[in-house]
Protein backbone atom coordinates (compact mmCIF):
# COMPACT_ATOMS: atom_id res chain seq x y z
CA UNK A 1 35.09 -90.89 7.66
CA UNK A 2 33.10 -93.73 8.07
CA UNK A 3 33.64 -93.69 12.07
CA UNK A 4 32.50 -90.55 11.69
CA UNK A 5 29.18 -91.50 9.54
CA UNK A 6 28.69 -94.33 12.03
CA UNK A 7 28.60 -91.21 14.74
CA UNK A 8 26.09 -89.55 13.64
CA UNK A 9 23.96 -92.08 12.78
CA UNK A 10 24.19 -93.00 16.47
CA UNK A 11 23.32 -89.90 17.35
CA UNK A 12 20.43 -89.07 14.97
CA UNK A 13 19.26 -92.96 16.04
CA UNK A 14 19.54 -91.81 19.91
CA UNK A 15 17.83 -88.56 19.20
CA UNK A 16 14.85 -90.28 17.69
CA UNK A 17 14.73 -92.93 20.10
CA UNK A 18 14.03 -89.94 22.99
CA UNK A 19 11.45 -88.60 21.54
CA UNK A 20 9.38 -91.91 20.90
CA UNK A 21 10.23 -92.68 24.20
CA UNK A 22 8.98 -89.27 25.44
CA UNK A 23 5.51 -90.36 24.09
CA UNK A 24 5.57 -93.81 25.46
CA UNK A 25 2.69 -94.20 28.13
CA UNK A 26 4.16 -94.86 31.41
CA UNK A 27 1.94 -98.35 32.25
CA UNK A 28 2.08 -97.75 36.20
CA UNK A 29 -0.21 -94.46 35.48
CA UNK A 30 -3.65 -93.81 34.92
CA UNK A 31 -3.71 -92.87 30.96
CA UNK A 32 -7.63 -93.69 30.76
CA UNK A 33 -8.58 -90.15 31.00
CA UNK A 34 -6.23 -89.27 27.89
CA UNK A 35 -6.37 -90.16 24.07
CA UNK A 36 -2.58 -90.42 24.12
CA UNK A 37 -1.14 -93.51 22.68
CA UNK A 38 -4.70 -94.69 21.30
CA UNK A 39 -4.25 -96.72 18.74
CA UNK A 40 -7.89 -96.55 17.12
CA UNK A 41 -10.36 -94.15 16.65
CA UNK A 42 -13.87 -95.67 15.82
CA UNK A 43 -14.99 -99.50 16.68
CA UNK A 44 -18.19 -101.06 14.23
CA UNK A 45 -19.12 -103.87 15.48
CA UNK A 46 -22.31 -106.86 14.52
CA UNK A 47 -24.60 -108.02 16.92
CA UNK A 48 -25.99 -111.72 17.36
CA UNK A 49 -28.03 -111.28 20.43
CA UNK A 50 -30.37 -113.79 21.89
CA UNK A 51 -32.80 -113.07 24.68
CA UNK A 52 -35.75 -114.29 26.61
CA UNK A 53 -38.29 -114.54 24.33
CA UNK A 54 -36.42 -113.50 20.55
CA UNK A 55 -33.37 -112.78 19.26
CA UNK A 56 -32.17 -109.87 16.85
CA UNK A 57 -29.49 -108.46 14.38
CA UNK A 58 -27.47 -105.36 15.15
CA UNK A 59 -24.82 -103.25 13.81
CA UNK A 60 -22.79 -100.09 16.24
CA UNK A 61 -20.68 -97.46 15.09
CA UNK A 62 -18.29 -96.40 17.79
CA UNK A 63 -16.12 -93.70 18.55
CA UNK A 64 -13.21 -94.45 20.79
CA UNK A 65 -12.96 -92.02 23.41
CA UNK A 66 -10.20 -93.16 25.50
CA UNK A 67 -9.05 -96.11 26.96
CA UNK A 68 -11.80 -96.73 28.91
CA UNK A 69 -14.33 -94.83 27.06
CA UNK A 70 -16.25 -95.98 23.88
CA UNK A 71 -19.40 -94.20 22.54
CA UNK A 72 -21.78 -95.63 19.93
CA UNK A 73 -24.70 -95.74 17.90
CA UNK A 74 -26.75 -98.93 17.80
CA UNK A 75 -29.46 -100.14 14.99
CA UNK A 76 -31.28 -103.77 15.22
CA UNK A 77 -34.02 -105.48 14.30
CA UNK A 78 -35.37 -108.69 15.91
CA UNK A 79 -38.70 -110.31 16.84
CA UNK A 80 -40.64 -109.78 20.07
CA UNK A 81 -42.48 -112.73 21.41
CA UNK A 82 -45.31 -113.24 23.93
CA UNK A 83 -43.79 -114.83 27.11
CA UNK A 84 -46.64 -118.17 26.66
CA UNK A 85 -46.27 -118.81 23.38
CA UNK A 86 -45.78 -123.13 22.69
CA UNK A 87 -45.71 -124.39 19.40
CA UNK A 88 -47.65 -127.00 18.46
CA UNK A 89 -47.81 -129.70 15.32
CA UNK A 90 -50.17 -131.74 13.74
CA UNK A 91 -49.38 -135.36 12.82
CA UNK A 92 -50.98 -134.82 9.61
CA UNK A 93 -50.13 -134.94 5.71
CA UNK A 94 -51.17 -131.93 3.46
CA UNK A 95 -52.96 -133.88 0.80
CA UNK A 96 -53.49 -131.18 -2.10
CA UNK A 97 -51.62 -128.45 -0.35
CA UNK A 98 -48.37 -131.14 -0.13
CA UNK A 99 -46.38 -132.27 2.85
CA UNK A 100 -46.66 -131.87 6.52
CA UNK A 101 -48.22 -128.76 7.79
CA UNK A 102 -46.06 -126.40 9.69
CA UNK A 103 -46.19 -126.07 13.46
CA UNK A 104 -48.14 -123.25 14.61
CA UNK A 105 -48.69 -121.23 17.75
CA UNK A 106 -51.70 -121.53 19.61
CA UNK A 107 -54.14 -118.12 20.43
CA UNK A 108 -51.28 -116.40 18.51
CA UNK A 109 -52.61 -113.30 16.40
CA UNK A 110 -49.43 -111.35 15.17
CA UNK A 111 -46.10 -111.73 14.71
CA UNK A 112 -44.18 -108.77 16.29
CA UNK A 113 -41.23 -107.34 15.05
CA UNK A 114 -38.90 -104.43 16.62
CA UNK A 115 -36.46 -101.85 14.83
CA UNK A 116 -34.46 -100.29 17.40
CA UNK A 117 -32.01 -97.14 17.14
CA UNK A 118 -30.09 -95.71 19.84
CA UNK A 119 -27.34 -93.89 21.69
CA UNK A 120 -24.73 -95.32 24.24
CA UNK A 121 -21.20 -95.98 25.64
CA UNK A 122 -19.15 -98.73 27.01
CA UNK A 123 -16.52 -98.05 29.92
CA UNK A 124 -14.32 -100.68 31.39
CA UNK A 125 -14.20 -101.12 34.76
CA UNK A 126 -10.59 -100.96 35.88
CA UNK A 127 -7.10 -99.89 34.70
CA UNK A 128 -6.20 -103.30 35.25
CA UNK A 129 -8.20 -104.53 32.46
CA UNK A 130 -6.07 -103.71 29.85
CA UNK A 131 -3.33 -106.07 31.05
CA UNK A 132 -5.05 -109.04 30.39
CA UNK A 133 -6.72 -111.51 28.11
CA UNK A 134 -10.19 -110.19 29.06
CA UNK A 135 -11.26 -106.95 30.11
CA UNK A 136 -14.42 -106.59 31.77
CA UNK A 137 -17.05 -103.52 31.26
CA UNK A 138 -20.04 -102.32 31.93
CA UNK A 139 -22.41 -101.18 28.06
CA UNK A 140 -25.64 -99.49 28.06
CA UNK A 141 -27.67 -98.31 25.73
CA UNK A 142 -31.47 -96.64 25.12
CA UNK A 143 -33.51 -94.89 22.08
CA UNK A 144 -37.02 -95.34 20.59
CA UNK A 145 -37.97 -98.59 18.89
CA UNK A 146 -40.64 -99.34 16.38
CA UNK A 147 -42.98 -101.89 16.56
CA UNK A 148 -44.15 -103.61 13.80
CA UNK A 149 -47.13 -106.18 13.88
CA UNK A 150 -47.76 -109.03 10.98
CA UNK A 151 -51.47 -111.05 10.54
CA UNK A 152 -50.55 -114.38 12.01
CA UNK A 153 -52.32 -116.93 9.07
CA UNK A 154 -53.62 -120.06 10.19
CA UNK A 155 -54.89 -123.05 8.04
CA UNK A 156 -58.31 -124.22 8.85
CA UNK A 157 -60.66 -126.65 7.94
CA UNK A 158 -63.81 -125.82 6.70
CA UNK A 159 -66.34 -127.52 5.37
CA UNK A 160 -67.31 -126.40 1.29
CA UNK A 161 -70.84 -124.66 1.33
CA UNK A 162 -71.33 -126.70 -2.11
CA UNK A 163 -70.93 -130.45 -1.51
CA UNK A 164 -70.45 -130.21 2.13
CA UNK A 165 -66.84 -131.07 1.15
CA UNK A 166 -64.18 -131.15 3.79
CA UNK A 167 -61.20 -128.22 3.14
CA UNK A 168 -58.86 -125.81 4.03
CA UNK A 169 -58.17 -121.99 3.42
CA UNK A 170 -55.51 -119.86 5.43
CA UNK A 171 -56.91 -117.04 7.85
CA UNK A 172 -55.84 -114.50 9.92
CA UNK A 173 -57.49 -113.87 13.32
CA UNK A 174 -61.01 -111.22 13.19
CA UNK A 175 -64.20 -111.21 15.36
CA UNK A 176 -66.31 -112.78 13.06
CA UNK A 177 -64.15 -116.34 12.64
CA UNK A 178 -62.63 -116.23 16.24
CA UNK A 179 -64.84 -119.15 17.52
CA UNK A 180 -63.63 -121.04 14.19
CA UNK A 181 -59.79 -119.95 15.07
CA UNK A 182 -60.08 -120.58 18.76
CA UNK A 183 -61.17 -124.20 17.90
CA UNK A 184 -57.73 -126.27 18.00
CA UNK A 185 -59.76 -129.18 15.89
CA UNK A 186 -60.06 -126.74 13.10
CA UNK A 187 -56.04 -126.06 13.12
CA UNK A 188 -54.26 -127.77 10.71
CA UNK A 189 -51.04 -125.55 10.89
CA UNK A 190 -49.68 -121.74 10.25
CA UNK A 191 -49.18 -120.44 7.04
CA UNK A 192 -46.11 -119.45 5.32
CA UNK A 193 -44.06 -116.53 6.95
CA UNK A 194 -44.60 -114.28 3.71
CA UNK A 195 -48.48 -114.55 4.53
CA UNK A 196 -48.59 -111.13 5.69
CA UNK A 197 -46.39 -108.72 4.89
CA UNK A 198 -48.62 -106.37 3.37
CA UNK A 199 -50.91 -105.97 6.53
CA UNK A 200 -48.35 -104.75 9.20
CA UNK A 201 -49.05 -102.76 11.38
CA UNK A 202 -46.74 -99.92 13.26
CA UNK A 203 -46.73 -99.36 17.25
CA UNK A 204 -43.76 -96.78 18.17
CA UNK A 205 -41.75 -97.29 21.86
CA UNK A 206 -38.75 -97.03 23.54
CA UNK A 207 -36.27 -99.14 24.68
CA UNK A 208 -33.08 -99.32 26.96
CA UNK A 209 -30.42 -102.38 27.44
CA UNK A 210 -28.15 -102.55 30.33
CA UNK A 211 -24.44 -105.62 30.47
CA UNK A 212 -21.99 -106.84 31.41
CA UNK A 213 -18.73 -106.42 28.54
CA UNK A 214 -16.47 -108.92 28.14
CA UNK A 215 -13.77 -107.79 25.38
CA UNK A 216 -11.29 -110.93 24.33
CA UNK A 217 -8.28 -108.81 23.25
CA UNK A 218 -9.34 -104.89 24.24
CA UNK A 219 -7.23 -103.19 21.60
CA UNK A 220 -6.77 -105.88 18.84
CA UNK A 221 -7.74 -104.70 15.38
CA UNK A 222 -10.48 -107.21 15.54
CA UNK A 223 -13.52 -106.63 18.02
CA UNK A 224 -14.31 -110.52 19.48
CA UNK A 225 -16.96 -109.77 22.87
CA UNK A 226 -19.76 -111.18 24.66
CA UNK A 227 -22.22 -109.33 26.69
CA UNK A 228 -24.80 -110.98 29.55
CA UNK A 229 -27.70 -108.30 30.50
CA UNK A 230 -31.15 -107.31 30.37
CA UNK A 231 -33.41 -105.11 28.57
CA UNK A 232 -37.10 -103.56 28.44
CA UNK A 233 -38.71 -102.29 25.49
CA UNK A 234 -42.11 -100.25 26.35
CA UNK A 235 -44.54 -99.43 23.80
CA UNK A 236 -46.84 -96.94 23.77
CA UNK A 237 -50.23 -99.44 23.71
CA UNK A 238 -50.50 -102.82 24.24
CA UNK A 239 -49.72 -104.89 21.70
CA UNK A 240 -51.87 -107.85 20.07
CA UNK A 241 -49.64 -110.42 19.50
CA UNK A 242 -51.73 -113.10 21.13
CA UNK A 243 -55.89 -113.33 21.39
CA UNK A 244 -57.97 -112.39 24.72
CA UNK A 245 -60.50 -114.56 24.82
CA UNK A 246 -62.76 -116.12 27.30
CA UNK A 247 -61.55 -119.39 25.40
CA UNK A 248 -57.78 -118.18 26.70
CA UNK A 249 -57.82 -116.19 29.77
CA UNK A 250 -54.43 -116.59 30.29
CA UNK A 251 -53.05 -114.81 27.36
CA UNK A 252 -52.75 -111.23 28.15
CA UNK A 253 -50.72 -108.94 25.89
CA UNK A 254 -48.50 -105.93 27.35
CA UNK A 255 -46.83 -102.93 26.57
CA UNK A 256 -43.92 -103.61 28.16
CA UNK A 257 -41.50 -106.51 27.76
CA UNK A 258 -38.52 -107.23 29.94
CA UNK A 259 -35.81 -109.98 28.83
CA UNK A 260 -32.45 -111.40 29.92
CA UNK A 261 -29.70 -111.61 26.65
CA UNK A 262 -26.32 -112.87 26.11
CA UNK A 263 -25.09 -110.88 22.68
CA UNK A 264 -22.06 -112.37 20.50
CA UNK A 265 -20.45 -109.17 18.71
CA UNK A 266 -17.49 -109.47 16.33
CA UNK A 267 -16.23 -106.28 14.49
CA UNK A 268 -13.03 -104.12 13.59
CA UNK A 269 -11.27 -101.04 15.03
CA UNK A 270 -9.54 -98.67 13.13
């Protein structure tokens, strides 16, 4: 009786054991083009990018199409800055306003800030890398961008119209005080980041990001991948993050901005 248990088991175990094996991906064929086997259906990952001249947070929500296939959706915001802009500092104490002054940016006249949203898809380059530590792909990815534009507040001396008293008072670039602003004697530093906020401005675009993938571990649970590439946002007008003066003819502003990046993303698949 027992022999006979110990039978079928075998035989129930051998049946089972063919049909696993008749779903088991033959790894000498090409099984990119099929979702057989896939382990995971969606990939979200977070973005630390750094480029040329900013850096920005992102988040994508993928959808894993096959094996060499991943599409996404791709949200981040991040600053924008004008290719010449050099901080400076002042070797000076605060006196009433306290401490050291903070370093400011010369001819600057907004801060520009970018929240992008957008469609695209990874695809790895070869059947071959899935075998190994790294695979190597190619990502890309495009959608409109908005622009957003912040009153850049300097602090400037000025003398008090009532005792000829020397002082400061924070101001944001205009017409009417741009000899004032222009004049680096009269800069004492940049005002606090908040300075601001309720003055932006909006400037919509477009954008589009082109890299090279490099996936460490192409279907572990965990997402660990660094991307090299470029990208250009356009905008629709130019946009005023630095002066054009006479006083700084080489500070031009442009609608269009084209950077190199190197992007850390970490992130789970499920």
């Amino acid at each position: 009786m027992i022999k006979y248990g110990f039978s079928v088991l075998t035989l129930l175990f051998c049946v089972v054991m063919s049909g696993i094996a008749q779903q088991t991906l033959d790894l000498n064929a090409n099984n990119y083009n099929s979702k057989v086997g896939l382990v995971y259906s969606t990939e979200n990952t977070f973005d630390i990018r750094l480029h040329t001249n900013g850096a920005s947070l992102g988040l994508n929500f993928g959808q894993i199409e096959s094996y060499y296939k991943t599409s996404f959706w791709h949200f981040d915001i991040g600053e924008l800055k004008h290719a010449r802009e050099t901080k400076q500092s002042r070797s000076l104490q605060g006196g009433a306003l306290g401490g050291s002054f903070r370093s400011f940016v010369y001819g600057k006249q907004n801060n520009f800030f970018t929240v992008r949203g957008g469609y695209g898809q990874k695809k790895y380059l070869s059947e071959k890398a899935r075998f190994k530590g790294v695979a190597v792909g190619l990502s890309y990815e495009g959608g409109p961008t908005i622009g957003v534009t912040k009153p850049y507040y300097l602090i400037l001396r000025y003398v008090s119209e009532n005792f000829g008293q020397l002082n400061y008072r924070s101001e944001k670039y205009s017409e009417e005080n741009a000899a004032r602003f222009l004049a680096n004697e009269n800069i004492f530093g940049a005002d606090s980041f908040t300075r601001g906020l309720t003055e932006v401005g909006i400037i919509p675009g477009i954008h589009a990001s082109a890299s090279l993938h490099f996936d460490f571990g192409t279907f572990d649970e965990f997402v660990k991948a660094v991307e090299v590439g470029a990208m250009v946002d356009f905008f629709f007008k130019e946009v005023p993050i630095m002066i054009e003066s006479p006083v700084t003819p080489e500070l031009n502003n442009q609608m269009a901005f084209i950077n190199l990046f190197i992007n850390v993303q970490f992130g789970k698949r499920k």
